[in-house]
C-alpha atoms as a PDB file:
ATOM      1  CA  UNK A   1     108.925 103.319-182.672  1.00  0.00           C
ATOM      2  CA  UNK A   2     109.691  99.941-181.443  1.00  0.00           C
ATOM      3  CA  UNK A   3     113.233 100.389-182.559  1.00  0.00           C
ATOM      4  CA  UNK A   4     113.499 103.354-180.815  1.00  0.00           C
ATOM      5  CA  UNK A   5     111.965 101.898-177.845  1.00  0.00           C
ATOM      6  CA  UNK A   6     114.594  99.200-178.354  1.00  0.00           C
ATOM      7  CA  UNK A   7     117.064 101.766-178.132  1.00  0.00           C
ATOM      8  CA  UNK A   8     116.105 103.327-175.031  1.00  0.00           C
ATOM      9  CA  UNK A   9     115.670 100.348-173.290  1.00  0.00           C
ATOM     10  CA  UNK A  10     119.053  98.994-174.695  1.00  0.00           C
ATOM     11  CA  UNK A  11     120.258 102.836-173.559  1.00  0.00           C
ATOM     12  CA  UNK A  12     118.399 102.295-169.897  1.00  0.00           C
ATOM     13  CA  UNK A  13     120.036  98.753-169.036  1.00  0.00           C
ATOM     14  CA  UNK A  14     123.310  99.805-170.480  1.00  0.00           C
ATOM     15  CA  UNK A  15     123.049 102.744-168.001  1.00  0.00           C
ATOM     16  CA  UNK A  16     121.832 100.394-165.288  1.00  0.00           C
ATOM     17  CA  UNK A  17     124.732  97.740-166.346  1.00  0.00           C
ATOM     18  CA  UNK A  18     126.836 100.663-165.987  1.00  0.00           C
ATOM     19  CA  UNK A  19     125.610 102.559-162.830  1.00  0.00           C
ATOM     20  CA  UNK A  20     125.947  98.711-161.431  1.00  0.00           C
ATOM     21  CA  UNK A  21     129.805  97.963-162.375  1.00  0.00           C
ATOM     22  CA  UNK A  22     129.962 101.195-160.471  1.00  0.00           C
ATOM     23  CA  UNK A  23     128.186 100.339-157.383  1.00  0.00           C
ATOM     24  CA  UNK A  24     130.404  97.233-157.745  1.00  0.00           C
ATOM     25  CA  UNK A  25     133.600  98.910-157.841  1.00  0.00           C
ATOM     26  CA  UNK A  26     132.608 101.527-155.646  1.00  0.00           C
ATOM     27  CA  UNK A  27     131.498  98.145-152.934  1.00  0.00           C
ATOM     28  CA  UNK A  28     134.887  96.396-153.679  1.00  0.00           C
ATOM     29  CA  UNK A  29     137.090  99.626-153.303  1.00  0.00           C
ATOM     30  CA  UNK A  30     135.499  99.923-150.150  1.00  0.00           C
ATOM     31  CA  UNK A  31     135.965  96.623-149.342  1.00  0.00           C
ATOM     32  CA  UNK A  32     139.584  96.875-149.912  1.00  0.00           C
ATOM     33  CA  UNK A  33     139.799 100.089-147.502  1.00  0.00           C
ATOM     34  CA  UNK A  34     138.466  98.126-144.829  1.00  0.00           C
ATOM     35  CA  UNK A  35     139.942  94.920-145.069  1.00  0.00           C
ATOM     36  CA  UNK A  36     143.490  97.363-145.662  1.00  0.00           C
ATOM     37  CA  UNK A  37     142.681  99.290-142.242  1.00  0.00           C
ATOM     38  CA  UNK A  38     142.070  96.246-140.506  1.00  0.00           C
ATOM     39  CA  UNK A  39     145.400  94.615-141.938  1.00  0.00           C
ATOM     40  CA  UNK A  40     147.280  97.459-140.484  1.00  0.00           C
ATOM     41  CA  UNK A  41     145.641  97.211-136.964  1.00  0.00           C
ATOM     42  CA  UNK A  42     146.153  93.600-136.495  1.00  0.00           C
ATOM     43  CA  UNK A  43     149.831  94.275-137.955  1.00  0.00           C
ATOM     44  CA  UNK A  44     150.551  97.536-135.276  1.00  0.00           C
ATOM     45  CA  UNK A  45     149.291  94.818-132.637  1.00  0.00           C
ATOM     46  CA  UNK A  46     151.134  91.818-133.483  1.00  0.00           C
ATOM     47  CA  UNK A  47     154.455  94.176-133.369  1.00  0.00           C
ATOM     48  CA  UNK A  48     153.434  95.050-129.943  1.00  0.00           C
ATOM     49  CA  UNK A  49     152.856  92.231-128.595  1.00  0.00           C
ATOM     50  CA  UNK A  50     156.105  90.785-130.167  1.00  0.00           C
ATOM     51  CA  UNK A  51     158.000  93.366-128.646  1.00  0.00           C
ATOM     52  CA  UNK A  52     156.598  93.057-125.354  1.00  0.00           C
ATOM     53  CA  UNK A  53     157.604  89.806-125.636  1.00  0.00           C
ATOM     54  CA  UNK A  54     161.389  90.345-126.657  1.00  0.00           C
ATOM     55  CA  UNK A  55     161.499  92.758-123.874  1.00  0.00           C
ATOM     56  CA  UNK A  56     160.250  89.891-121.415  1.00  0.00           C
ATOM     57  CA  UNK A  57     162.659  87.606-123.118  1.00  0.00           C
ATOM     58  CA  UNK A  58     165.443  90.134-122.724  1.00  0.00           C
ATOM     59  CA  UNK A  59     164.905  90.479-119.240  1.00  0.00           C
ATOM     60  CA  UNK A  60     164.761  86.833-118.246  1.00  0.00           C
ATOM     61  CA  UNK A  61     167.772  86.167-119.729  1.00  0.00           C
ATOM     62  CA  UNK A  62     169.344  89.210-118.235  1.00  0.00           C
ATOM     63  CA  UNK A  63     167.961  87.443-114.875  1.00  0.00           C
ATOM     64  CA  UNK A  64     169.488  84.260-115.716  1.00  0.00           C
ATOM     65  CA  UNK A  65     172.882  85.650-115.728  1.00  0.00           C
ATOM     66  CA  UNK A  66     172.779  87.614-112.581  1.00  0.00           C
ATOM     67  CA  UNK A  67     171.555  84.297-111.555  1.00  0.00           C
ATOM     68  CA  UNK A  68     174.295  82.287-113.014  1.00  0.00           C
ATOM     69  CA  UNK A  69     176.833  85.013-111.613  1.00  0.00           C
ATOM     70  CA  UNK A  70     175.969  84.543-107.956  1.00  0.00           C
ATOM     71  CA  UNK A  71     175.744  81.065-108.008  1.00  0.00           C
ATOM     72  CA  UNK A  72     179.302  81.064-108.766  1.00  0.00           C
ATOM     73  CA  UNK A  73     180.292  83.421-106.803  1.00  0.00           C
ATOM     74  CA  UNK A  74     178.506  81.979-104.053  1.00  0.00           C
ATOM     75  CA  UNK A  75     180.278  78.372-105.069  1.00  0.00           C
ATOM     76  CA  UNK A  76     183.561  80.415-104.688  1.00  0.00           C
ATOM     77  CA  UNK A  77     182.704  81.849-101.123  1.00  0.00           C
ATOM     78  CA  UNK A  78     181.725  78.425 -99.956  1.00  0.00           C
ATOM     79  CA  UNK A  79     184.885  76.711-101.573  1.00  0.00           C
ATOM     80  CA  UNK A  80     186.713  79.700 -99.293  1.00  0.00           C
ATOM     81  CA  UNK A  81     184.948  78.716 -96.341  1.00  0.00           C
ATOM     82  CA  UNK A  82     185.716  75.395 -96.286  1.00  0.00           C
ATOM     83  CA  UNK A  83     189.553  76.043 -96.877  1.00  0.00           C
ATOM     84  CA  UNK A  84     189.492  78.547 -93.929  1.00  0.00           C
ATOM     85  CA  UNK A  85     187.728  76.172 -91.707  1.00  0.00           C
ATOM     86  CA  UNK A  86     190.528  73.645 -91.951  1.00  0.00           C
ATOM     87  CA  UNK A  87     192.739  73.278 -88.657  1.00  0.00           C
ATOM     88  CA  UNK A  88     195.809  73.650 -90.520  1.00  0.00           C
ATOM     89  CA  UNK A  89     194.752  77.337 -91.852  1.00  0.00           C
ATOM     90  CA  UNK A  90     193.540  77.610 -88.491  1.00  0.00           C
ATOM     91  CA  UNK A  91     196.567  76.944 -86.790  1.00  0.00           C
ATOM     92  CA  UNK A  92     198.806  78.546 -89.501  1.00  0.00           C
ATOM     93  CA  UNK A  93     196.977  81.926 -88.901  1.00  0.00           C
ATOM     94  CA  UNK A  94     197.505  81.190 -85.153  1.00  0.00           C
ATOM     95  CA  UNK A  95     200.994  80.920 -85.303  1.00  0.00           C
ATOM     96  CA  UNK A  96     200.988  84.192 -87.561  1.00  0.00           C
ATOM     97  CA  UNK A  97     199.266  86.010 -84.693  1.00  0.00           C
ATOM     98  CA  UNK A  98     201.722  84.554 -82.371  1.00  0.00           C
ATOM     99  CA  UNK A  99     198.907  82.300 -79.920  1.00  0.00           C
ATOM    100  CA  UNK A 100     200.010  79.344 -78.860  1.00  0.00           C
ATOM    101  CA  UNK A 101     197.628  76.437 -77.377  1.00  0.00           C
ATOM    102  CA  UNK A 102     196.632  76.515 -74.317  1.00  0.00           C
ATOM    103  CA  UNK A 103     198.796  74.107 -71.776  1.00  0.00           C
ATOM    104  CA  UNK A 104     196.423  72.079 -69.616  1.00  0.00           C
ATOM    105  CA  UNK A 105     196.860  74.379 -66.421  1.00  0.00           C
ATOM    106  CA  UNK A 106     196.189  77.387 -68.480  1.00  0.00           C
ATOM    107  CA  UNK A 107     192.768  76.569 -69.612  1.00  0.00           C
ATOM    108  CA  UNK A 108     190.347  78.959 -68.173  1.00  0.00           C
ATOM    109  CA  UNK A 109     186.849  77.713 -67.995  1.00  0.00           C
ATOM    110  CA  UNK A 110     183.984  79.690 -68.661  1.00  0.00           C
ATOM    111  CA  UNK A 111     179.792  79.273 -67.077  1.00  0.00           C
ATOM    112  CA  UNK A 112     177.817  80.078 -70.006  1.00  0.00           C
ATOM    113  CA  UNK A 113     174.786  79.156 -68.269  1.00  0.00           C
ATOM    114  CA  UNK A 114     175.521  82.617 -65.933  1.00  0.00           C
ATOM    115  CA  UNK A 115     175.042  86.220 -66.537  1.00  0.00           C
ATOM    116  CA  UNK A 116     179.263  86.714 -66.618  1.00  0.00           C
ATOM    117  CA  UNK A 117     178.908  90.254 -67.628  1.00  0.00           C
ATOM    118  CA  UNK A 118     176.204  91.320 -65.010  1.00  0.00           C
ATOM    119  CA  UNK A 119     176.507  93.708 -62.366  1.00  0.00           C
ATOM    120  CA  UNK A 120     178.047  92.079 -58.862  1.00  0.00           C
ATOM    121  CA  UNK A 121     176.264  92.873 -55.759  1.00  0.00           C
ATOM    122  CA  UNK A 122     178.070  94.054 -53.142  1.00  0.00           C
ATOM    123  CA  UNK A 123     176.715  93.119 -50.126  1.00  0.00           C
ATOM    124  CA  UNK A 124     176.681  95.461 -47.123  1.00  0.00           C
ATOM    125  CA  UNK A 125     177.685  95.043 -44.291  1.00  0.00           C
ATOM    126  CA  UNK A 126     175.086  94.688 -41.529  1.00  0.00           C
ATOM    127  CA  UNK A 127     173.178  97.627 -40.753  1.00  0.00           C
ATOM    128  CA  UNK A 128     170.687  97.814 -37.895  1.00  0.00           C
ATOM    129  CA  UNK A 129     167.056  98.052 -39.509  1.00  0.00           C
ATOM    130  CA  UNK A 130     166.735 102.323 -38.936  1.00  0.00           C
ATOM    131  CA  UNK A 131     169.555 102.927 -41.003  1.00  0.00           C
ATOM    132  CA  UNK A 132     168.488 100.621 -43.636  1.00  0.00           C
ATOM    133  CA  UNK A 133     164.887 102.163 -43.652  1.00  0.00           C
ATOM    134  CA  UNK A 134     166.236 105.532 -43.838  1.00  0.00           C
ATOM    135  CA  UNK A 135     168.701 104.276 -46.746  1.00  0.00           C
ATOM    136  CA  UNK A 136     165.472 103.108 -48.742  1.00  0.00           C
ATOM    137  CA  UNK A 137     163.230 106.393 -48.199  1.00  0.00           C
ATOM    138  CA  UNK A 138     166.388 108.690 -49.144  1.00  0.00           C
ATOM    139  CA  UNK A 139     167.521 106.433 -51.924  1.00  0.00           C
ATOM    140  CA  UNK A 140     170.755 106.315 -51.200  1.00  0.00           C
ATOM    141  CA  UNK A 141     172.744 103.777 -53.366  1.00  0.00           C
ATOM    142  CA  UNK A 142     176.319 103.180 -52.612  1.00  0.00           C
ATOM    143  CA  UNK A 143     179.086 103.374 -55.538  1.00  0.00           C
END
């Protein structure tokens, strides 16, 4: 009886040994699931955030260009400018227009300081009071 207690028991913790390399695998296969699931979510956010990057990249350097671009062309413009404000161009243009210079009797001289473009008052001639009064209540104005 002893060796067939032996055997049982020998039976028993080979079942346990057994039933425990399963657990085992069965905890490591798991294991592996998880660690694989969380491997792929990391991975999908990495490439996200990557490409959100490129795409920030991208635009900056798209920015840049424009950038670039209008500086020149603003480089150009000014470059223009200052050929055009030259008094040669000046006068050459003048002379394509036919103008001349003024001659120093033909100058006319202009008050900037006054309202040149203003309505002028005509002043009326005197009027005795009356007809002035009755001007004002009928609103009359004179053209």
């Amino acid at each position: 009886m002893d060796k067939n207690k032996k055997t049982i028991d020998n039976l028993e913790e080979s079942e346990v040994m057994q039933l425990k390399k399963r657990s085992i695998d069965i905890y490591a296969r798991r294991s592996f699931f998880y660690i694989f699931i969380c491997f792929i979510i990391c991975a999908t956010l990495l490439i996200f955030s990557s490409s959100s990057v490129y795409k920030k990249q991208r635009e900056v350097t798209e920015l840049k260009s424009k950038i670039g671009k209008a500086t020149q062309e603003l480089e150009s413009l000014q470059l223009e400018i200052l050929t055009l404000k030259g008094f040669d161009k000046v006068m050459e243009y003048a002379e394509h227009l036919n103008m001349n210079p003024p001659k120093l009797g033909e100058a006319i001289f202009v008050n900037l300081g006054k309202d040149n473009f203003g309505e002028e008052k005509i002043e009326e001639p005197d009027k005795p009071i009356l007809l002035k009064i009755y001007d004002k209540i009928v609103n009359r104005n004179k053209n």
